[in-house]
PDB file of N, CA and C in Angstrom:
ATOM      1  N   UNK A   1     -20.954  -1.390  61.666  1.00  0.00           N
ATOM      2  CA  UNK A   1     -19.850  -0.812  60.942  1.00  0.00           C
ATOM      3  C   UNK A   1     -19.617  -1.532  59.622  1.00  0.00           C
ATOM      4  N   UNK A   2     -19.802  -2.829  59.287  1.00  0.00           N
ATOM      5  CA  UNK A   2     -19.880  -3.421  58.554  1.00  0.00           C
ATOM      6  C   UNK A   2     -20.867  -3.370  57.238  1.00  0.00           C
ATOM      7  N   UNK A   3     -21.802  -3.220  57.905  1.00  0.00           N
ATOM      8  CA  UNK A   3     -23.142  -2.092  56.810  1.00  0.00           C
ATOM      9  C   UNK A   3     -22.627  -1.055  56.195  1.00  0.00           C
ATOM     10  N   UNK A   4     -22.191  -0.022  56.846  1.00  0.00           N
ATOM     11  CA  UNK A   4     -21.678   1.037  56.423  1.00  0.00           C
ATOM     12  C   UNK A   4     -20.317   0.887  55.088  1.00  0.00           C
ATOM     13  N   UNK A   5     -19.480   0.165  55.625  1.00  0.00           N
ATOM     14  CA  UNK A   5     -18.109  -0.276  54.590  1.00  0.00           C
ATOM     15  C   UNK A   5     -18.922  -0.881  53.364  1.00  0.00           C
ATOM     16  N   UNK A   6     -19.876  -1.893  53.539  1.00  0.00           N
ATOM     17  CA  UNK A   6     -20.759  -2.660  52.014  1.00  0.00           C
ATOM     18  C   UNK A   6     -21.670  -1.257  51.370  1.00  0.00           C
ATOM     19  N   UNK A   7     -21.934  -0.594  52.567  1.00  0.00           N
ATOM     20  CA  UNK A   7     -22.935   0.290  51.415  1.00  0.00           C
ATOM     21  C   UNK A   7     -21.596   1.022  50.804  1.00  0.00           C
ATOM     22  N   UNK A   8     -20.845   1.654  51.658  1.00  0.00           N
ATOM     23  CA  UNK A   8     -20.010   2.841  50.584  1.00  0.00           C
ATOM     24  C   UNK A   8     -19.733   1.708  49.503  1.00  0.00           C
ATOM     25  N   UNK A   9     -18.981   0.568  49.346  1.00  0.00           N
ATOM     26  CA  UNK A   9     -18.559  -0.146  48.496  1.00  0.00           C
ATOM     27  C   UNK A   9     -19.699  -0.160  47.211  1.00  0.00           C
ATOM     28  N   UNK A  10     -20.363  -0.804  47.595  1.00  0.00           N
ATOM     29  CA  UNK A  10     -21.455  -0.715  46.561  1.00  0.00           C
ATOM     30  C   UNK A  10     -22.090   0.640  45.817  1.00  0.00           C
ATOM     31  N   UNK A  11     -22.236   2.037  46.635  1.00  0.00           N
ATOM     32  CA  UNK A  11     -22.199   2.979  46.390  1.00  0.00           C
ATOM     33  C   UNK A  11     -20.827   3.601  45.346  1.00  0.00           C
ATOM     34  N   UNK A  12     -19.357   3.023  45.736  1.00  0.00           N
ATOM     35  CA  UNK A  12     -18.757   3.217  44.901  1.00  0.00           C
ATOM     36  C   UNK A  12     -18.494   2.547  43.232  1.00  0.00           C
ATOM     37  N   UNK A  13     -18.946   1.316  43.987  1.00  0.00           N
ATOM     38  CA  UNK A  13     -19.167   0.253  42.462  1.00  0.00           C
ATOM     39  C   UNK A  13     -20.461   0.967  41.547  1.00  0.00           C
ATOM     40  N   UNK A  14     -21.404   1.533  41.930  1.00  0.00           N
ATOM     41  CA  UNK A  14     -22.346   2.198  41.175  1.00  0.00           C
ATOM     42  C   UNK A  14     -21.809   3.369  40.292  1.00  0.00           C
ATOM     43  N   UNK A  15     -21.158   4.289  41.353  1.00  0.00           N
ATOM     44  CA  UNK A  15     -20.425   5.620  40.634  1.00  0.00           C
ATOM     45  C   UNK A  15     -19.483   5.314  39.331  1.00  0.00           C
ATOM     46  N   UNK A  16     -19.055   3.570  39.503  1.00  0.00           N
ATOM     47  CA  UNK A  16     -17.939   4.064  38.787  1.00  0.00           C
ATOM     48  C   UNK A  16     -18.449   2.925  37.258  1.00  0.00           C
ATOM     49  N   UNK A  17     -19.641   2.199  37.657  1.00  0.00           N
ATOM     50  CA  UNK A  17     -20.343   2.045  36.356  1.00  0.00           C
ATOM     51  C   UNK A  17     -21.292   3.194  35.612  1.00  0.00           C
ATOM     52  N   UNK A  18     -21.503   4.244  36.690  1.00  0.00           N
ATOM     53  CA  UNK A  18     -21.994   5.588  36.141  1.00  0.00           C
ATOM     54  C   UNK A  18     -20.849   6.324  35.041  1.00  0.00           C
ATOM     55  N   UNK A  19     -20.065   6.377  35.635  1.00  0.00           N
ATOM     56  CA  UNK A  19     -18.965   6.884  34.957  1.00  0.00           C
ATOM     57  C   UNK A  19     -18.376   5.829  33.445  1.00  0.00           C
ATOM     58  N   UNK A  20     -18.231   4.762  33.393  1.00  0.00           N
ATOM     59  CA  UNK A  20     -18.416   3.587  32.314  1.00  0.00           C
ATOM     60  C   UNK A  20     -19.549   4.123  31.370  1.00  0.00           C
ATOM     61  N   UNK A  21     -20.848   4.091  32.032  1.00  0.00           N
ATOM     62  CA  UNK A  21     -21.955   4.180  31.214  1.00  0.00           C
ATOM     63  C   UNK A  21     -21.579   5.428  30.250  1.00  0.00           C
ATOM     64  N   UNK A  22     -21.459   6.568  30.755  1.00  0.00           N
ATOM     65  CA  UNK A  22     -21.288   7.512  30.504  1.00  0.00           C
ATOM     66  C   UNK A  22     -19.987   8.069  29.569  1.00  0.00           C
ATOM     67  N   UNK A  23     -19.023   7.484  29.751  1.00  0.00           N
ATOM     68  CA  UNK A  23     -18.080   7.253  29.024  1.00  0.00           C
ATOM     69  C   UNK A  23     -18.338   6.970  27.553  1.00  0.00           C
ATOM     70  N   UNK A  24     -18.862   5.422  27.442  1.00  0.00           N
ATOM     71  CA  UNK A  24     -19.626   4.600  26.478  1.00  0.00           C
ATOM     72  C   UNK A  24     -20.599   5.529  25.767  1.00  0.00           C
ATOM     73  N   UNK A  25     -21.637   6.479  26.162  1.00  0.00           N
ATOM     74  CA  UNK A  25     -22.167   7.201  25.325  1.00  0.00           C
ATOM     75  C   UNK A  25     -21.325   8.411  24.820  1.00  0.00           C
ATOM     76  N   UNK A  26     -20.688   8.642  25.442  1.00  0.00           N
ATOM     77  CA  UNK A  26     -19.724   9.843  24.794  1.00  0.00           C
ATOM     78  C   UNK A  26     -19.049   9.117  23.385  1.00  0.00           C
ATOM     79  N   UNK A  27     -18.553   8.132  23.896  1.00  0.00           N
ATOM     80  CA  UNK A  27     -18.293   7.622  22.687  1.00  0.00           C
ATOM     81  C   UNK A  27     -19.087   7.044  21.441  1.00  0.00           C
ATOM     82  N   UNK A  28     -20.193   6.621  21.653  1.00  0.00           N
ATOM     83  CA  UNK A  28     -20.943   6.308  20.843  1.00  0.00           C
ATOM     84  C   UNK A  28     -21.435   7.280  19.828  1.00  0.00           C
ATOM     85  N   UNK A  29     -21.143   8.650  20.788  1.00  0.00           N
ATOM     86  CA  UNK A  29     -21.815  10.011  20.007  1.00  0.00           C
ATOM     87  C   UNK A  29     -20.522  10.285  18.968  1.00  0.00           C
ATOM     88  N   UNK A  30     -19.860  10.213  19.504  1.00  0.00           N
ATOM     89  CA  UNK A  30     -18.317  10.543  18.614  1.00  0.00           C
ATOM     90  C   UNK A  30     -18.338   9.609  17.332  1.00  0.00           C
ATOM     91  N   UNK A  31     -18.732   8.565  17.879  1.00  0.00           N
ATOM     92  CA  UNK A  31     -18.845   7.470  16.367  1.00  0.00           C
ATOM     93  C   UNK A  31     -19.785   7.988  15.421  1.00  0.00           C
ATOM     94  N   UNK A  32     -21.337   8.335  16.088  1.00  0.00           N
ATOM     95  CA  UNK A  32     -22.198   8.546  14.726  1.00  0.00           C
ATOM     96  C   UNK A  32     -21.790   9.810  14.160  1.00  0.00           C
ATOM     97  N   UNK A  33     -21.633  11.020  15.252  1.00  0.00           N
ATOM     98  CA  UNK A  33     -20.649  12.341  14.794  1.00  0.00           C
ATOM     99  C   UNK A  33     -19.536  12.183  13.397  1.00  0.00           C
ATOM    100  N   UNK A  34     -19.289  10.786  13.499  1.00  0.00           N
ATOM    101  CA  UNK A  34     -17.907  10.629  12.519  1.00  0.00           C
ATOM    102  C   UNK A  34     -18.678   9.680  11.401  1.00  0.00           C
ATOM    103  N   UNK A  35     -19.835   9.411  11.440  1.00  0.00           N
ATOM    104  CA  UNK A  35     -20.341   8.557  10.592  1.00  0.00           C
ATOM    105  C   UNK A  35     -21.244   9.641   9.417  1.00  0.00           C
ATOM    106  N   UNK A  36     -21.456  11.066  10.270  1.00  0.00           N
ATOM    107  CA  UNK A  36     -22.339  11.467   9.349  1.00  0.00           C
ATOM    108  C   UNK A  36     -21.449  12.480   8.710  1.00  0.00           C
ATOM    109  N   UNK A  37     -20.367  12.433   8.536  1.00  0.00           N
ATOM    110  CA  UNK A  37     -19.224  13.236   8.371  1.00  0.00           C
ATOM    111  C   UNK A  37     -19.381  12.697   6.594  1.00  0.00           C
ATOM    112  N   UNK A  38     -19.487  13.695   5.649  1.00  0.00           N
ATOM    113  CA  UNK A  38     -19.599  13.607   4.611  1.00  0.00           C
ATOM    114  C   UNK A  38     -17.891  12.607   3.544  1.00  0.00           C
ATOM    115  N   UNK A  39     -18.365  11.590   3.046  1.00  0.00           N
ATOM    116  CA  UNK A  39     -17.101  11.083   2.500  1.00  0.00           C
ATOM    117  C   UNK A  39     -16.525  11.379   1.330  1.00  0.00           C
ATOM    118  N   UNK A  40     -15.302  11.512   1.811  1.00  0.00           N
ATOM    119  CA  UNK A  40     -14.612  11.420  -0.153  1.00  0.00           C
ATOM    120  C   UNK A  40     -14.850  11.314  -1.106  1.00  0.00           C
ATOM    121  N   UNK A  41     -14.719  11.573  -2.548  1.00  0.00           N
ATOM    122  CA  UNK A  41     -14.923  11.010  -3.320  1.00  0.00           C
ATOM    123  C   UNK A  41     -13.979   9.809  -3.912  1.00  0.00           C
ATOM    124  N   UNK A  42     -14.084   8.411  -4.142  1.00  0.00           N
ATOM    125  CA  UNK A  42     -13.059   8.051  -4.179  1.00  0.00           C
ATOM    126  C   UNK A  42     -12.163   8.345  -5.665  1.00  0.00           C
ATOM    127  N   UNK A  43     -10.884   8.236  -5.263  1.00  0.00           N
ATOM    128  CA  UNK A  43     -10.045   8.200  -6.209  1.00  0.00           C
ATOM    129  C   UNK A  43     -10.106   8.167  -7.498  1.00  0.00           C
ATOM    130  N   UNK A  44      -9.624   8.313  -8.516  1.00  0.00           N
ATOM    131  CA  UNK A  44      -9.947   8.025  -9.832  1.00  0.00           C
ATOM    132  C   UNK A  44      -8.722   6.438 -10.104  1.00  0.00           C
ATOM    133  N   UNK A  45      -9.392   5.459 -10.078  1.00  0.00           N
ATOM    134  CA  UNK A  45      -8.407   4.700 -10.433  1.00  0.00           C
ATOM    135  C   UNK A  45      -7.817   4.289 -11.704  1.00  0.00           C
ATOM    136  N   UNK A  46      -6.579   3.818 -12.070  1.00  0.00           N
ATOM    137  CA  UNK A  46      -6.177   3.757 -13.580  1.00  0.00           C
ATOM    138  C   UNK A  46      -6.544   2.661 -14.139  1.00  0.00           C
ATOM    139  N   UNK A  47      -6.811   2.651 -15.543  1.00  0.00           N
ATOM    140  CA  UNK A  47      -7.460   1.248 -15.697  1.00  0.00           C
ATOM    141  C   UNK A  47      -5.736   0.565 -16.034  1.00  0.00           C
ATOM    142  N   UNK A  48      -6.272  -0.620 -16.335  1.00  0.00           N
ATOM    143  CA  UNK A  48      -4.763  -1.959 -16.064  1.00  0.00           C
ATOM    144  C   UNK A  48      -4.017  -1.952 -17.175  1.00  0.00           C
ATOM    145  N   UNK A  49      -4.937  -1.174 -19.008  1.00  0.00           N
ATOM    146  CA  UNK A  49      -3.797  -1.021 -19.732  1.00  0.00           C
ATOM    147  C   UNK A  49      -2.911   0.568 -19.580  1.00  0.00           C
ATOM    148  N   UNK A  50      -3.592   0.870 -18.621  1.00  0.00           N
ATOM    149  CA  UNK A  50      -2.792   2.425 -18.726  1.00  0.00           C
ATOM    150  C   UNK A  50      -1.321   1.977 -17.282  1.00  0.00           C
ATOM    151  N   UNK A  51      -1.760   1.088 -16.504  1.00  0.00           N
ATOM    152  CA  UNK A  51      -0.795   0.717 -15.631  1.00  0.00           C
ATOM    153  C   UNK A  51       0.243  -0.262 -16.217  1.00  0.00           C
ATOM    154  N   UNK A  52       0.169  -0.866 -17.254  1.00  0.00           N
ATOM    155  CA  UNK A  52       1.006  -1.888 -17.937  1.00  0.00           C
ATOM    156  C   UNK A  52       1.978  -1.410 -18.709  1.00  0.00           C
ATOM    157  N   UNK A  53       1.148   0.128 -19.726  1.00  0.00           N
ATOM    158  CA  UNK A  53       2.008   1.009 -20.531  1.00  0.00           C
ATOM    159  C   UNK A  53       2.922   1.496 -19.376  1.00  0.00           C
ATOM    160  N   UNK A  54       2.665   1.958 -18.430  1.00  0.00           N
ATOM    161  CA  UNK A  54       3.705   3.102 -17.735  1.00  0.00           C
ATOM    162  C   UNK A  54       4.612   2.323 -16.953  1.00  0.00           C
ATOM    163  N   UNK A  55       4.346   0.760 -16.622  1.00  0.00           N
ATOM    164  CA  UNK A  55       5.504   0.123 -15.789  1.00  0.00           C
ATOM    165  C   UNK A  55       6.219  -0.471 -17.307  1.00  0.00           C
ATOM    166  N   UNK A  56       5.518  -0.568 -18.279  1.00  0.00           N
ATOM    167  CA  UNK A  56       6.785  -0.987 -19.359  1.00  0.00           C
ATOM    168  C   UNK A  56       7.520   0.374 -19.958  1.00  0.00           C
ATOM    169  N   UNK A  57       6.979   1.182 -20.046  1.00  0.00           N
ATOM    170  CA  UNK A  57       7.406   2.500 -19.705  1.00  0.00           C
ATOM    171  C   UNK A  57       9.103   3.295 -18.634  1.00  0.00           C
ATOM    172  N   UNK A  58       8.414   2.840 -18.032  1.00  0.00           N
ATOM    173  CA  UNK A  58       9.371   2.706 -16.587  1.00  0.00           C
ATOM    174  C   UNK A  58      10.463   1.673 -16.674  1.00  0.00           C
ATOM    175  N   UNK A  59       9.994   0.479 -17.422  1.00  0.00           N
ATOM    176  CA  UNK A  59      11.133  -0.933 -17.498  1.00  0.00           C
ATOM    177  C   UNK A  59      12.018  -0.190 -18.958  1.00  0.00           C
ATOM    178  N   UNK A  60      11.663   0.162 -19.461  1.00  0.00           N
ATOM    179  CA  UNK A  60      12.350   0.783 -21.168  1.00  0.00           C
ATOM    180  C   UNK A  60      12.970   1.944 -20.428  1.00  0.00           C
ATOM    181  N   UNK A  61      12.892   3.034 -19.789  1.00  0.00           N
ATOM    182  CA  UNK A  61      13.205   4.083 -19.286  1.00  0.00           C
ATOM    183  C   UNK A  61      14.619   3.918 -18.370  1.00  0.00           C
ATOM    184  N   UNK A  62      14.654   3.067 -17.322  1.00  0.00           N
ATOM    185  CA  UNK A  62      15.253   2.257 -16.978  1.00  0.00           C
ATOM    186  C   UNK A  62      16.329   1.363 -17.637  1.00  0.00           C
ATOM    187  N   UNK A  63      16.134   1.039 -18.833  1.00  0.00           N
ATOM    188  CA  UNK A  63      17.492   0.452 -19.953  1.00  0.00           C
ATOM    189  C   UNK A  63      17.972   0.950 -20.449  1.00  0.00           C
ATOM    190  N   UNK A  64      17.125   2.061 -20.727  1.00  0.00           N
ATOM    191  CA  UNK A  64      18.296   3.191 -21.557  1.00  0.00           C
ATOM    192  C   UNK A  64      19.403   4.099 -20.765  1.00  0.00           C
ATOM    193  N   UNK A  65      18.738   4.642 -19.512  1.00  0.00           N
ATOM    194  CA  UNK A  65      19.470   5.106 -18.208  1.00  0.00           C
ATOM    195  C   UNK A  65      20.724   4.115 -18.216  1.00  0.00           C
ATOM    196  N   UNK A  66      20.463   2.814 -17.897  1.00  0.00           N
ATOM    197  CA  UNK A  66      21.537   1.537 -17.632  1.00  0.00           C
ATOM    198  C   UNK A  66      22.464   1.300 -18.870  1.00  0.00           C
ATOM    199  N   UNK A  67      21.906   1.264 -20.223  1.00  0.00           N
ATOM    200  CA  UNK A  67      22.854   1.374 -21.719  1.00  0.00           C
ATOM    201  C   UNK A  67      23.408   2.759 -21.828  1.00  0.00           C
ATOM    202  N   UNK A  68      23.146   3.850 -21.659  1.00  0.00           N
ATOM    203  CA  UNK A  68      23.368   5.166 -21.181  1.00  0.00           C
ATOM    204  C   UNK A  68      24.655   5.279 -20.480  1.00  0.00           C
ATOM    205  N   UNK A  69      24.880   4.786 -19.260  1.00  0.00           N
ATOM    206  CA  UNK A  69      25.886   4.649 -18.176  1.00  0.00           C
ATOM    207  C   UNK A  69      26.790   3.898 -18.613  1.00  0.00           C
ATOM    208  N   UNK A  70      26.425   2.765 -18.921  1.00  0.00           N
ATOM    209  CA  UNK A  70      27.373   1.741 -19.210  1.00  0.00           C
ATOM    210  C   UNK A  70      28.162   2.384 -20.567  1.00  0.00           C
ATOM    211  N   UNK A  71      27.599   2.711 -21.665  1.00  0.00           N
ATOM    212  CA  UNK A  71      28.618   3.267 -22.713  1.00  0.00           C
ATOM    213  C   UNK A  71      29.181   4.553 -22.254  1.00  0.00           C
ATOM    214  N   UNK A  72      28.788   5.261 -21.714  1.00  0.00           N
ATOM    215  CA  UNK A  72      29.950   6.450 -20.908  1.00  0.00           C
ATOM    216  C   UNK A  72      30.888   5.688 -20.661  1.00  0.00           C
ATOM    217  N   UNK A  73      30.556   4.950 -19.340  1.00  0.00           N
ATOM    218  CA  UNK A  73      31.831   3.891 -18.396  1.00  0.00           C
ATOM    219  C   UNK A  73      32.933   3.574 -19.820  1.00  0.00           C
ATOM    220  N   UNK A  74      32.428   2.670 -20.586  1.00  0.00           N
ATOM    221  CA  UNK A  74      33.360   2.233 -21.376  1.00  0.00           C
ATOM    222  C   UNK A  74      34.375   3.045 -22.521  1.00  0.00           C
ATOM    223  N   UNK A  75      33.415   4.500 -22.585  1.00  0.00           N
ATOM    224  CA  UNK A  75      34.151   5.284 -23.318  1.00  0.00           C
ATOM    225  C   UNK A  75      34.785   6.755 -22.380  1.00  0.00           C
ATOM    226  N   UNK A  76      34.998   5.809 -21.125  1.00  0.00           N
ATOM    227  CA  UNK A  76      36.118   6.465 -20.283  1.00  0.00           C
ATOM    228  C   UNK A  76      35.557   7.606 -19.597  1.00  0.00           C
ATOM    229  N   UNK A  77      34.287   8.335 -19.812  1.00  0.00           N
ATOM    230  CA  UNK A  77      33.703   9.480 -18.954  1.00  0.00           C
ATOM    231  C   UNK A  77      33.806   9.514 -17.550  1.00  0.00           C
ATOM    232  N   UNK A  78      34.836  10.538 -17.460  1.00  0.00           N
ATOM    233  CA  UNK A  78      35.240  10.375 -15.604  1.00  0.00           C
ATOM    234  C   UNK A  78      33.702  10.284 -14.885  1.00  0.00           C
ATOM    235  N   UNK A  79      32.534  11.235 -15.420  1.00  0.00           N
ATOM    236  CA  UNK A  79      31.204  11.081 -14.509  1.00  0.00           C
ATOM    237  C   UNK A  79      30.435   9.893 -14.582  1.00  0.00           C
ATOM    238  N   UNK A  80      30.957   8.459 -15.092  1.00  0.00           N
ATOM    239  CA  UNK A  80      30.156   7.407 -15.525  1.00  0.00           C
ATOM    240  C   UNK A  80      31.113   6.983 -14.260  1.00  0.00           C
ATOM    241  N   UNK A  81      30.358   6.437 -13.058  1.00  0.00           N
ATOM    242  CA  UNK A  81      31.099   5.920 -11.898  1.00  0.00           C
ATOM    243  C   UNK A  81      30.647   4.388 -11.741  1.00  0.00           C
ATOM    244  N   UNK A  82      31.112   3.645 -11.507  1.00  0.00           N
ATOM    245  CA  UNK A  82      30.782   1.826 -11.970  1.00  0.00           C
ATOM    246  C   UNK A  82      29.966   1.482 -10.914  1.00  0.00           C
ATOM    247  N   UNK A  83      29.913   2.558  -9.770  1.00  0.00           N
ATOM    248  CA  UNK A  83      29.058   1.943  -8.888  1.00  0.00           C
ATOM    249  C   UNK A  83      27.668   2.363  -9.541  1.00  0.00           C
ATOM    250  N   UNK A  84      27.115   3.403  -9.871  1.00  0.00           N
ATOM    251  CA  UNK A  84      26.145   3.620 -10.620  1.00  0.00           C
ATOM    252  C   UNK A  84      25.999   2.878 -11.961  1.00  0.00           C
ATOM    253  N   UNK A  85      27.227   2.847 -12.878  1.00  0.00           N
ATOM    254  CA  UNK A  85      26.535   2.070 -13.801  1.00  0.00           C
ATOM    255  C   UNK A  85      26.098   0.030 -12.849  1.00  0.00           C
ATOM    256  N   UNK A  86      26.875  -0.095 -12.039  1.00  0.00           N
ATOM    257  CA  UNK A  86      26.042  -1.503 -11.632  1.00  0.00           C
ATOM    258  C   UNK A  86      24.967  -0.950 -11.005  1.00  0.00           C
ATOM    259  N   UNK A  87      23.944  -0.291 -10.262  1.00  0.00           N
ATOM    260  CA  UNK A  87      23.413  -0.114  -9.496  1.00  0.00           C
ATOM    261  C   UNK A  87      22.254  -0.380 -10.966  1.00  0.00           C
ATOM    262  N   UNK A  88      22.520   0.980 -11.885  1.00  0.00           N
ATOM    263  CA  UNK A  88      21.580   0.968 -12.854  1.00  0.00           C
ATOM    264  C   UNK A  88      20.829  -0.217 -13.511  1.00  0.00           C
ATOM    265  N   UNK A  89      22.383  -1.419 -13.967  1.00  0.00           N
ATOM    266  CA  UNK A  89      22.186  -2.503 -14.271  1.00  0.00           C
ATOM    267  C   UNK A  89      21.319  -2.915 -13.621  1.00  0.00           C
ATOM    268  N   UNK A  90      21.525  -3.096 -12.308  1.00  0.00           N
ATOM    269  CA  UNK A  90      20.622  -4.366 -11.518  1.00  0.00           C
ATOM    270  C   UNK A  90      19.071  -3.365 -11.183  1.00  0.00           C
ATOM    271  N   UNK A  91      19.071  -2.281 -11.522  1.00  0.00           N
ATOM    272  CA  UNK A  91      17.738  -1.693 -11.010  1.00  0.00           C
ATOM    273  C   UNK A  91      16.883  -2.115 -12.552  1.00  0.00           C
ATOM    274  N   UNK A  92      17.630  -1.812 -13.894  1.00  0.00           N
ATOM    275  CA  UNK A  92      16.607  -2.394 -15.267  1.00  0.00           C
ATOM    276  C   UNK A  92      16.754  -4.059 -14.900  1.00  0.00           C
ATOM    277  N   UNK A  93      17.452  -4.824 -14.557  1.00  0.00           N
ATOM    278  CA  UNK A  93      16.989  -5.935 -14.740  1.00  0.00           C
ATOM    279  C   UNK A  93      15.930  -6.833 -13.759  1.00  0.00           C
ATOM    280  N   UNK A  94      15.998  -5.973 -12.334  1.00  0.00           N
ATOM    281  CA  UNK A  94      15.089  -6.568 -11.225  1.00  0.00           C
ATOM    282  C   UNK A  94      14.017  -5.657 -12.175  1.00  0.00           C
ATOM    283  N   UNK A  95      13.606  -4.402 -13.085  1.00  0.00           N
ATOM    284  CA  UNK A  95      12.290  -4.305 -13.641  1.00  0.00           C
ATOM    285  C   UNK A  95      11.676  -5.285 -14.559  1.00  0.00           C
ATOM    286  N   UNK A  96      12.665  -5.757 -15.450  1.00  0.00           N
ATOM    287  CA  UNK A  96      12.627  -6.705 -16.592  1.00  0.00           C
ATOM    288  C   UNK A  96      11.624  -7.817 -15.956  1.00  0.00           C
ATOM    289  N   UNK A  97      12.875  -8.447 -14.867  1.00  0.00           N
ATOM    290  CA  UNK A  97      12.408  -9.696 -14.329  1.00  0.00           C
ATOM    291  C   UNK A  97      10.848  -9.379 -13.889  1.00  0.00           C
ATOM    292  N   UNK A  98      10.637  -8.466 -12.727  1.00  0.00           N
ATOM    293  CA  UNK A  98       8.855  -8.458 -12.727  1.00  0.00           C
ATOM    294  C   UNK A  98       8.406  -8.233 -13.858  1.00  0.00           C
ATOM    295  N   UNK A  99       8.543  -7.497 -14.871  1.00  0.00           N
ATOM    296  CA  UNK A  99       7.290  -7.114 -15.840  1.00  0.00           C
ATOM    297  C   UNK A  99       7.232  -8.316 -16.124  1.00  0.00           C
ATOM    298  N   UNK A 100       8.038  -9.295 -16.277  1.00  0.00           N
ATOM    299  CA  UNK A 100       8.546 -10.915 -17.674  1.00  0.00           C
ATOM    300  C   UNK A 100       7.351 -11.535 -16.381  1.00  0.00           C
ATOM    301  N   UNK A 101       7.096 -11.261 -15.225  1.00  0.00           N
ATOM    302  CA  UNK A 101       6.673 -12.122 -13.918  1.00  0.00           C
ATOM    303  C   UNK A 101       5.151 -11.783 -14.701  1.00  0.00           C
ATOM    304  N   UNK A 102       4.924 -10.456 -14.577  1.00  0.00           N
ATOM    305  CA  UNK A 102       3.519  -9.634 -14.692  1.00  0.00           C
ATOM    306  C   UNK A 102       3.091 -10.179 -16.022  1.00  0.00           C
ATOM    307  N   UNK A 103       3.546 -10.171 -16.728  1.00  0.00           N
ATOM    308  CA  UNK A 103       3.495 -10.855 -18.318  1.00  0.00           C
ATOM    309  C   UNK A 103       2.370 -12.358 -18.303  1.00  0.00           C
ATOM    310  N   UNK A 104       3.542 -13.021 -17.777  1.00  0.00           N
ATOM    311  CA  UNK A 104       3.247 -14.836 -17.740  1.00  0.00           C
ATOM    312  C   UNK A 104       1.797 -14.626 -16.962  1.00  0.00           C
ATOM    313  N   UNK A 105       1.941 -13.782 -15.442  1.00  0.00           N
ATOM    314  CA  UNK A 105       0.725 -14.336 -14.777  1.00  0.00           C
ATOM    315  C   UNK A 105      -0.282 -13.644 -16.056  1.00  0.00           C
ATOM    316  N   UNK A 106      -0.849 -12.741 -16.754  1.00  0.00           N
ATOM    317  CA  UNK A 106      -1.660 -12.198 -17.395  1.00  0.00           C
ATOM    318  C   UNK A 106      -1.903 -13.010 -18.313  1.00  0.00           C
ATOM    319  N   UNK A 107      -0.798 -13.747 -18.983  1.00  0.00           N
ATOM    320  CA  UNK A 107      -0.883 -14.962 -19.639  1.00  0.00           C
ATOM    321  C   UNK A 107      -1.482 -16.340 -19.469  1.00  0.00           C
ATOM    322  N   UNK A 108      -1.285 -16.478 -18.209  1.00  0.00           N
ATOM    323  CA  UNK A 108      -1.628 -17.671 -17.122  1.00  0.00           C
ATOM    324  C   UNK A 108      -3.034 -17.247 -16.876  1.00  0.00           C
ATOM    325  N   UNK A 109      -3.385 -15.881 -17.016  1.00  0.00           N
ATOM    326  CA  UNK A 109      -4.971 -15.630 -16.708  1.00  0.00           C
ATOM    327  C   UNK A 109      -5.585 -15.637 -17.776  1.00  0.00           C
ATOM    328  N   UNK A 110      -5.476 -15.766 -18.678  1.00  0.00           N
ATOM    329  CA  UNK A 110      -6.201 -15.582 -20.063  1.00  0.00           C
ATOM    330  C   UNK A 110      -6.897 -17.241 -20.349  1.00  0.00           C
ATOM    331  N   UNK A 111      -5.350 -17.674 -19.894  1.00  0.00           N
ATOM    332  CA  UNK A 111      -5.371 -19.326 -20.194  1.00  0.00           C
ATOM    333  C   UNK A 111      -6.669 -19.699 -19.409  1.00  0.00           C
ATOM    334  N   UNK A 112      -6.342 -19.486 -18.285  1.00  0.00           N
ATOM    335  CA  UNK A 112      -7.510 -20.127 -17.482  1.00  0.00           C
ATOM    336  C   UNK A 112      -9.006 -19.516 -17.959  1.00  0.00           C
ATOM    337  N   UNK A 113      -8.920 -18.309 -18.534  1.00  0.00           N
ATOM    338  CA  UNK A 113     -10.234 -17.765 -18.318  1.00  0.00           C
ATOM    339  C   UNK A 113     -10.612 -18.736 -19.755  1.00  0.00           C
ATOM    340  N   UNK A 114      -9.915 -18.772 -20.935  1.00  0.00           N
ATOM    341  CA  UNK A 114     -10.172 -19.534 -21.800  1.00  0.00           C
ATOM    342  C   UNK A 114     -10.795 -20.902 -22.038  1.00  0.00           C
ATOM    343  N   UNK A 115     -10.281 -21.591 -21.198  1.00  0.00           N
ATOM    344  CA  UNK A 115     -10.389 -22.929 -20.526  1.00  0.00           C
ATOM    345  C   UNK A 115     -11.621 -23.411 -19.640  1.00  0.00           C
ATOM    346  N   UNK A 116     -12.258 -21.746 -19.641  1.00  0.00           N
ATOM    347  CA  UNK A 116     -13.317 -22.123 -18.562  1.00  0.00           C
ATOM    348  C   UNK A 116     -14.711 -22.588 -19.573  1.00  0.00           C
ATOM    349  N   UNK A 117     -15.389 -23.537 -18.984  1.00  0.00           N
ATOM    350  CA  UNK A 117     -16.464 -23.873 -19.752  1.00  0.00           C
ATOM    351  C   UNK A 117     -17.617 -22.539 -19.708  1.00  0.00           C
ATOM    352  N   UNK A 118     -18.528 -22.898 -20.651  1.00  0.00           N
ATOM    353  CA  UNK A 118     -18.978 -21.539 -21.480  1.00  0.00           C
ATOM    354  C   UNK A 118     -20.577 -22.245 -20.518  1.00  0.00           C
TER     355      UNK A 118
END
């Protein structure tokens, strides 16, 4: 009786690395299936002076919105509301502060590249 319980056992340990094995190639097929899957083209990326114009762009755009608000506010325009003109404020000056950030490091990279022996 003991024979019998080791073979089914082992008989079941076989089935169920059959089933593993088998699994594993299903998947393997799914991978190259997805490998020969034709790709994208990638992106067109922007070059770094066209990204520098449009965030200083964006930082100037941004001050005038904020000088904009603020002289309403002061010349009494019920639609100039102070929570917006501060909001505005602090949204041009957290831009200021990165571009002034983006600035130095570009600065800081020049330096170094300068510095480097030839």
């Amino acid at each position: 009786m003991t024979n019998r319980v080791d073979i089914n056992n082992v008989l079941a340990d076989i089935r169920n690395l059959r089933a593993q094995m088998r699994q594993s190639a299903r998947v393997e097929q799914e991978l190259s299936a997805e490998q020969l899957k034709p790709t994208r083209k990638p992106e067109e990326v922007p070059e770094f002076s066209q990204m520098l114009k449009q965030a200083v762009d964006n930082v100037n755009d941004l001050q005038k919105t904020s000088s904009e608000l603020r002289t309403a506010y002061e010349q009494g325009d019920p639609q100039a509301d102070l929570t917006k003109v501060m909001i505005a404020s602090q949204k041009s000056s957290v831009a200021f502060q990165a571009l002034t950030q983006v600035r130095n490091k570009v600065v800081q990279a020049y330096e170094d590249i300068m510095k480097m022996p030839i």
